[in-house]
N, C-alpha and C. Protein backbone atom coordinates (compact mmCIF):
# COMPACT_ATOMS: atom_id res chain seq x y z
N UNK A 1 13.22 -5.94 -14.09
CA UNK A 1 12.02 -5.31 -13.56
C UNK A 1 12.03 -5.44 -12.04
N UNK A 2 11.39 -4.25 -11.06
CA UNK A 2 11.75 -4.71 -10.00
C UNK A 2 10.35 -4.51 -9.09
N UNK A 3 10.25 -3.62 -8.31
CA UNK A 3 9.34 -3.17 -7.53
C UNK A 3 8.84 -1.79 -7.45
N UNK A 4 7.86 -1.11 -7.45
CA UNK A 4 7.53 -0.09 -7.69
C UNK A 4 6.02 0.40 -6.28
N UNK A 5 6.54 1.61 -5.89
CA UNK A 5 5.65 1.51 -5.13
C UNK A 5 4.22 2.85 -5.29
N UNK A 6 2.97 1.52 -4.73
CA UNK A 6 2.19 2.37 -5.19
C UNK A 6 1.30 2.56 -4.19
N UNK A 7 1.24 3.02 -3.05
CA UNK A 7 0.49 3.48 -2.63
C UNK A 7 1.60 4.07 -0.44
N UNK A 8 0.85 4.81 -0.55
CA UNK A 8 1.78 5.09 1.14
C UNK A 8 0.65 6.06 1.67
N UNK A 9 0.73 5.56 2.99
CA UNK A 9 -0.55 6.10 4.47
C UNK A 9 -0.51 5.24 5.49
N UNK A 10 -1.95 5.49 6.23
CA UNK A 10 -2.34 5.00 7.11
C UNK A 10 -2.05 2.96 6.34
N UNK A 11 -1.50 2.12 7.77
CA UNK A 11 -2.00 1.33 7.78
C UNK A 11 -3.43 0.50 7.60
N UNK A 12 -4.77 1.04 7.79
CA UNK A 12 -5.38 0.35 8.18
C UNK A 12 -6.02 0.61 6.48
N UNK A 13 -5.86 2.06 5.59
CA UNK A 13 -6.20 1.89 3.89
C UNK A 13 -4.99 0.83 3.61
N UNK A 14 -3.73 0.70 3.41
CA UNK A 14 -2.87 0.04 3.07
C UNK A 14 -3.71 -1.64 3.43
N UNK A 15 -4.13 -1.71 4.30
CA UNK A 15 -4.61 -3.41 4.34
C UNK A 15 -5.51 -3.34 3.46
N UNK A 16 -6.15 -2.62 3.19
CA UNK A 16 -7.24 -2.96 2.66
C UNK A 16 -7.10 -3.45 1.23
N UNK A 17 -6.09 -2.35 0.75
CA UNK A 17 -5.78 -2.14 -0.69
C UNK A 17 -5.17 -3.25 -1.60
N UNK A 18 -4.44 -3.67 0.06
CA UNK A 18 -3.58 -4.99 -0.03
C UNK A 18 -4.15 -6.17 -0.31
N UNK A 19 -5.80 -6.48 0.32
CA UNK A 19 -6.57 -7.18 0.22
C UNK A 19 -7.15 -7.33 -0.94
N UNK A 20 -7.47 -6.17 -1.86
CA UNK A 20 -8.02 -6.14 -3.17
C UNK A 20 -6.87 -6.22 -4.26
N UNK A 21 -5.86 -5.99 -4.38
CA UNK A 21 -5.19 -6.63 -5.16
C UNK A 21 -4.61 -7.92 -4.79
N UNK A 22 -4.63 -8.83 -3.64
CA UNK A 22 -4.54 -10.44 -3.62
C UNK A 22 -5.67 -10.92 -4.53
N UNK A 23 -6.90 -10.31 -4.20
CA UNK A 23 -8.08 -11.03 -4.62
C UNK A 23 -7.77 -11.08 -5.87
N UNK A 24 -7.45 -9.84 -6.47
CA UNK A 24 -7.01 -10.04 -8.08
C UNK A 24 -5.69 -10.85 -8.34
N UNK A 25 -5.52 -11.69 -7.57
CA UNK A 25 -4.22 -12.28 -7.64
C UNK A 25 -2.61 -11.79 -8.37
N UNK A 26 -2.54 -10.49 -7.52
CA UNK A 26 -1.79 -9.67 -7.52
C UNK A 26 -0.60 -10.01 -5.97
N UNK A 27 0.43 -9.97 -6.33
CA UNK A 27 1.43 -10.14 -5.00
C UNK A 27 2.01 -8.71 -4.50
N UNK A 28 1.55 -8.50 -3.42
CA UNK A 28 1.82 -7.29 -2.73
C UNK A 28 3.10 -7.00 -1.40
N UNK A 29 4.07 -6.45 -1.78
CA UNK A 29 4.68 -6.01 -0.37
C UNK A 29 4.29 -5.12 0.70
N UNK A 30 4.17 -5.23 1.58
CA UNK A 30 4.04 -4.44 2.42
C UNK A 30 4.93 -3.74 3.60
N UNK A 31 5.41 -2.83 3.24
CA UNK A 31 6.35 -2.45 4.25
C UNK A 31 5.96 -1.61 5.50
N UNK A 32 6.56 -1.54 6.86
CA UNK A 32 6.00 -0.98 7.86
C UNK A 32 7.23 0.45 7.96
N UNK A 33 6.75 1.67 8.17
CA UNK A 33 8.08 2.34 8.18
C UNK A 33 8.39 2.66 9.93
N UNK A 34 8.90 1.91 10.40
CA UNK A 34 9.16 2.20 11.62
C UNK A 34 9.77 3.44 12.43
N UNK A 35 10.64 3.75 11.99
CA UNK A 35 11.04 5.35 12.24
C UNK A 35 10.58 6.59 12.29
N UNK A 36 8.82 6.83 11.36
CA UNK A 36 8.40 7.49 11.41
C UNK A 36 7.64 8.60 12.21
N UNK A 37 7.85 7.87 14.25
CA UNK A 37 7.23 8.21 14.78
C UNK A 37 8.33 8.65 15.58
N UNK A 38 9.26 9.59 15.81
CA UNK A 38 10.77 9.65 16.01
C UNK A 38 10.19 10.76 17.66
N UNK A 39 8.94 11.44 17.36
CA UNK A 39 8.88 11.70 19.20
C UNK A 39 7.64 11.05 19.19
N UNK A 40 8.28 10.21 20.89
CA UNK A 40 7.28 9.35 21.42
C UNK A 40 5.76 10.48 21.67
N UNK A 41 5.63 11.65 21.95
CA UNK A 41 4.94 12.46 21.98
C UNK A 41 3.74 12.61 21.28
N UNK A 42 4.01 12.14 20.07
CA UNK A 42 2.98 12.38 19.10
C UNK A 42 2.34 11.11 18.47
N UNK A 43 1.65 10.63 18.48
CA UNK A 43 0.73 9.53 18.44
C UNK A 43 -0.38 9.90 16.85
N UNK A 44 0.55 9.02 16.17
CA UNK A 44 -0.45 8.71 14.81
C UNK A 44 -0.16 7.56 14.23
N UNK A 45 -1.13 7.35 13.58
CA UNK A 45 -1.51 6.13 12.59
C UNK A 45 0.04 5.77 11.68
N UNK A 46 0.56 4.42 12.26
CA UNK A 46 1.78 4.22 11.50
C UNK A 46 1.62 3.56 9.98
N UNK A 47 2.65 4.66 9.45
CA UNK A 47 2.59 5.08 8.00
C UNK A 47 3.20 3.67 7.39
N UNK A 48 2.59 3.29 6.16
CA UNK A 48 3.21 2.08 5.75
C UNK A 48 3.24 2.24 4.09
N UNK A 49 3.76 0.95 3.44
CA UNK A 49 3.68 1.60 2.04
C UNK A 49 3.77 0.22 1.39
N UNK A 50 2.95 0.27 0.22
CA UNK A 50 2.80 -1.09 -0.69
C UNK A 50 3.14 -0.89 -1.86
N UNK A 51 4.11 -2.15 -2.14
CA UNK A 51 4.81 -2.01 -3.42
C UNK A 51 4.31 -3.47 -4.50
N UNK A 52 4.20 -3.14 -5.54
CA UNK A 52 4.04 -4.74 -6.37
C UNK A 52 5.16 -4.81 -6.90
N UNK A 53 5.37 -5.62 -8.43
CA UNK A 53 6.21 -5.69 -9.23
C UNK A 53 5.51 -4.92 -10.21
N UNK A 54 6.49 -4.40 -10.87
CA UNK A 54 6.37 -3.47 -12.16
C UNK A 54 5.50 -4.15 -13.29
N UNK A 55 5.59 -5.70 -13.56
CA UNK A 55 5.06 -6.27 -14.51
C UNK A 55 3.74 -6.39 -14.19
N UNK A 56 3.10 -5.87 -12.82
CA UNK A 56 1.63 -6.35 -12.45
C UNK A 56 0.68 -4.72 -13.03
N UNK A 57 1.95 -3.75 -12.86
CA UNK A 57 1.15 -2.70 -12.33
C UNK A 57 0.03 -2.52 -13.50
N UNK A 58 -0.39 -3.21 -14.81
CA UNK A 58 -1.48 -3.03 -16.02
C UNK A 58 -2.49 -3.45 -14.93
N UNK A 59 -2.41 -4.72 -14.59
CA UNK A 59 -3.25 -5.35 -13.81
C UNK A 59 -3.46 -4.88 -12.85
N UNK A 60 -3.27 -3.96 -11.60
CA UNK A 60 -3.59 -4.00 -10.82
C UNK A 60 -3.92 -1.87 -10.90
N UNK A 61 -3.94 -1.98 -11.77
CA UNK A 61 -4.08 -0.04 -12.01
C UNK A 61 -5.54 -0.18 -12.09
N UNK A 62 -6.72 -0.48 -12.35
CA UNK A 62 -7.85 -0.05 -12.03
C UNK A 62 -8.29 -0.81 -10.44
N UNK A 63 -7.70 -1.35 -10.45
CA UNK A 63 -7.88 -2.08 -8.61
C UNK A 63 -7.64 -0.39 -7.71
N UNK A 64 -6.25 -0.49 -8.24
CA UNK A 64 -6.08 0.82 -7.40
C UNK A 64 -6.61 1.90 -7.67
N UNK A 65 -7.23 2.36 -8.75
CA UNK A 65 -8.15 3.48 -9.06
C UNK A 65 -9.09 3.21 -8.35
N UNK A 66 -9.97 2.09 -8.32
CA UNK A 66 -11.18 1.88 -8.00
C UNK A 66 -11.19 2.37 -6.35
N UNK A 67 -10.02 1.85 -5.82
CA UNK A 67 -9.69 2.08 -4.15
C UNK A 67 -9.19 3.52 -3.85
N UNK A 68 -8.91 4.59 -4.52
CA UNK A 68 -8.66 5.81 -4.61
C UNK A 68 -10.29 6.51 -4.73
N UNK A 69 -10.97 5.95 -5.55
CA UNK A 69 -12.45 6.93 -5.90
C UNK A 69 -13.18 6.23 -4.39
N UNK A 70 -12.71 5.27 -4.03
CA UNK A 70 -14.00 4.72 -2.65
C UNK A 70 -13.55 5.47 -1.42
N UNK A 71 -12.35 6.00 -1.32
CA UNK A 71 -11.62 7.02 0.12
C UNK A 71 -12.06 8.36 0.03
């Protein structure tokens, strides 16, 4: 079983999301995608993406529903 990812955007939903599945004592990765901003020109919100383990995702699927209906 490995990692599966469930959610990708803005940093600042990604913390959040990240925050509500710890609380559910859920272990979250968080990756930053650095490359995404490839001309210095354009200025946006760096894109990031959170992954759990596959064995959580029962547990942590209405966390993340719940954080999908509140955006």
């Amino acid at each position: 079983m490995g990692l599966i990812k469930i959610f990708s955007g803005e940093e600042i939903l990604a913390v959040t999301l990240k925050e509500k599945l710890e609380e559910a004592n859920i272990n979250v990765v968080l990756r930053a995608n650095n490359q995404a901003n490839v001309l210095p020109s354009i200025q946006t919100a760096k894109p990031v993406e959170l992954f759990i383990m596959e064995v959580d995702y029962g547990k942590a699927s209405p966390v993340i529903e719940e954080f999908r209906l509140s955006i």
